[in-house]
C-alpha atoms as a PDB file:
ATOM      1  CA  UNK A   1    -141.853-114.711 124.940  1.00  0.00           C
ATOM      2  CA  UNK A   2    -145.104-114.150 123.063  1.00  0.00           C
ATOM      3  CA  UNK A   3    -145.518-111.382 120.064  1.00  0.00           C
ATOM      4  CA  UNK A   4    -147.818-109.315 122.422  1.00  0.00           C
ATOM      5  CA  UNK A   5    -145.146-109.062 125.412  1.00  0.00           C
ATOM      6  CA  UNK A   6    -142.906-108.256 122.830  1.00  0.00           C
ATOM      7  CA  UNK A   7    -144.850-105.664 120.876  1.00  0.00           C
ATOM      8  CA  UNK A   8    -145.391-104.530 124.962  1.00  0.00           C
ATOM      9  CA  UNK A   9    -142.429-103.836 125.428  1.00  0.00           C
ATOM     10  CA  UNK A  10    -141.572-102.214 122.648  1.00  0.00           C
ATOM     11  CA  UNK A  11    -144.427 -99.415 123.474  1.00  0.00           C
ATOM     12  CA  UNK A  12    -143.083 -98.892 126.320  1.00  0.00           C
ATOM     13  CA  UNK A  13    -139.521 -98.199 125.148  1.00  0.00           C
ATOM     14  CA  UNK A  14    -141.053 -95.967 122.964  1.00  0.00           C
ATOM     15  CA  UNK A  15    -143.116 -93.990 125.711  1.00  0.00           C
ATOM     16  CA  UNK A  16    -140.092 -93.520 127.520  1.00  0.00           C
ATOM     17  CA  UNK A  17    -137.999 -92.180 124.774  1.00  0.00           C
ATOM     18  CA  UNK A  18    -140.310 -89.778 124.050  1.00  0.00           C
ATOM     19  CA  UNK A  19    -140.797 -88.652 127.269  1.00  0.00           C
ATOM     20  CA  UNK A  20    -137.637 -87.971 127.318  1.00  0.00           C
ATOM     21  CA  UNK A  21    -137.606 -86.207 123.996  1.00  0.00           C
ATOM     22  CA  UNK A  22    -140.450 -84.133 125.693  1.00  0.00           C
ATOM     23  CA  UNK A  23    -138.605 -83.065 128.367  1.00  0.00           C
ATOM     24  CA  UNK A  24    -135.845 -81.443 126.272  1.00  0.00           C
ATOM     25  CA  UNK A  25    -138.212 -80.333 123.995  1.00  0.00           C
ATOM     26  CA  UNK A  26    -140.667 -79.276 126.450  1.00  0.00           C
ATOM     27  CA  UNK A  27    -143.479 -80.384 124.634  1.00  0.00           C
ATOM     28  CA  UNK A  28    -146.352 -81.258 126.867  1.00  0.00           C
ATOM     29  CA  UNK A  29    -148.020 -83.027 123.804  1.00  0.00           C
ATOM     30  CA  UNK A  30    -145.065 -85.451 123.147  1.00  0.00           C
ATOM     31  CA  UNK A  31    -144.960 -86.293 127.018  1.00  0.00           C
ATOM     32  CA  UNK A  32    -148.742 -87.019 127.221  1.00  0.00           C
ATOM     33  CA  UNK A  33    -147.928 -89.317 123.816  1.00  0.00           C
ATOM     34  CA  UNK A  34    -144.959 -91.015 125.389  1.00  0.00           C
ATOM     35  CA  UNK A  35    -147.247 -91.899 128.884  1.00  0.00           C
ATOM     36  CA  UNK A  36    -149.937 -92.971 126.552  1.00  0.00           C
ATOM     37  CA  UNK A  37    -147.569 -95.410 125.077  1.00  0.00           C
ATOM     38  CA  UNK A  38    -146.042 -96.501 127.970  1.00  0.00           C
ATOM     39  CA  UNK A  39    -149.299 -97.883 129.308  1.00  0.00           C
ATOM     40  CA  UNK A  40    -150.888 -99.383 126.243  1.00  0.00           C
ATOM     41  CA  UNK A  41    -147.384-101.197 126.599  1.00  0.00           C
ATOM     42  CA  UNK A  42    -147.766-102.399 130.087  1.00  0.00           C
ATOM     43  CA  UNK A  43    -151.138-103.264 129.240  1.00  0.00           C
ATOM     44  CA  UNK A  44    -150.000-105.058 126.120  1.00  0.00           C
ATOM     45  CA  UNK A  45    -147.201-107.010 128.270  1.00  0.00           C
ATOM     46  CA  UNK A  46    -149.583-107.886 130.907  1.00  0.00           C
ATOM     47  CA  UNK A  47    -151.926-109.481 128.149  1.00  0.00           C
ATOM     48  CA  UNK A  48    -149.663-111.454 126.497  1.00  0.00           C
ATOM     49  CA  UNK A  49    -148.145-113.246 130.085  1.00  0.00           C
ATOM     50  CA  UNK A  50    -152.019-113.751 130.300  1.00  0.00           C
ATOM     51  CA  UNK A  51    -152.151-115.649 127.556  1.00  0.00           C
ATOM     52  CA  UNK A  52    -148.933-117.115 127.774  1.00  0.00           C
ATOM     53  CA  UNK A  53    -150.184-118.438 131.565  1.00  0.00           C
ATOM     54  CA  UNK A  54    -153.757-119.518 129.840  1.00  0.00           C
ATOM     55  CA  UNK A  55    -152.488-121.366 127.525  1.00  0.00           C
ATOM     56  CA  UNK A  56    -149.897-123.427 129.533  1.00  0.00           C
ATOM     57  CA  UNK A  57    -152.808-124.292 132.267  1.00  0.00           C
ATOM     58  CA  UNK A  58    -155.315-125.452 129.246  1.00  0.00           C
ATOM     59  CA  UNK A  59    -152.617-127.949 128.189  1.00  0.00           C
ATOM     60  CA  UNK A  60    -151.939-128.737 131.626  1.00  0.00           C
ATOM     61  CA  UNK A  61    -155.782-129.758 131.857  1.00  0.00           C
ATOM     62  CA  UNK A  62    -155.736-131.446 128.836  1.00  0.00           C
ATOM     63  CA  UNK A  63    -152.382-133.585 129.609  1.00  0.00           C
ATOM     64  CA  UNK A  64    -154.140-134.306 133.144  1.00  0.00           C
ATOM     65  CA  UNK A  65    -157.750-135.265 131.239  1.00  0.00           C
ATOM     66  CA  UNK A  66    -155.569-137.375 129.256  1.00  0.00           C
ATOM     67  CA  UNK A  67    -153.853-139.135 131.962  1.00  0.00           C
ATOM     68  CA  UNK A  68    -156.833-140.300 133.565  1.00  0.00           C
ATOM     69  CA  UNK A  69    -158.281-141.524 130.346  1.00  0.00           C
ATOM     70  CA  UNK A  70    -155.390-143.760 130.540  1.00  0.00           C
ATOM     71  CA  UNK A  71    -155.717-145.646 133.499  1.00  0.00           C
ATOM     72  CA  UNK A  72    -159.326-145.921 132.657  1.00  0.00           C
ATOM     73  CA  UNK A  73    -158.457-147.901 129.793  1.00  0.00           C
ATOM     74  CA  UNK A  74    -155.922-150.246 131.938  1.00  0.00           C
ATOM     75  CA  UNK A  75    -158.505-150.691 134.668  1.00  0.00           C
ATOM     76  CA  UNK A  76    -161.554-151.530 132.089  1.00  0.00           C
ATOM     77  CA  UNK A  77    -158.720-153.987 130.518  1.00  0.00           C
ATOM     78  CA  UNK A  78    -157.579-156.152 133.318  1.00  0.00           C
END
């Protein structure tokens, strides 16, 4: 788990527990604060397994760029 689905989830833990402190407080403010965190944390979450699933298809390229460099070596040698 990356810092950003991390810090994610984190927002969103903190939306929720002050939606809920809204709803005994009955602050309308404090419940539009707690959604707005809740989605910059699902947003946050979503980046991070983005860049978590970009990163592990570049090396995947790389390792398969790599590969093929290999055997063109072999063949060129024999």
């Amino acid at each position: 788990m990356n810092r950003d689905v991390w810090d994610g989830r984190w927002l969103k833990l903190r939306g929720r527990v002050k939606m809920a402190a809204a709803k005994v407080l009955r602050s309308e403010a404090l419940s539009a604060e707690g959604n707005a965190d809740v989605i910059a944390g699902s947003l946050q979450e979503s980046y991070g397994t983005a860049k978590k699933t970009a990163a592990r298809e570049v090396a995947r390229g790389i390792d398969a760029v790599a590969d093929v460099a290999k055997k063109t070596v072999k063949a060129l040698e024999k």
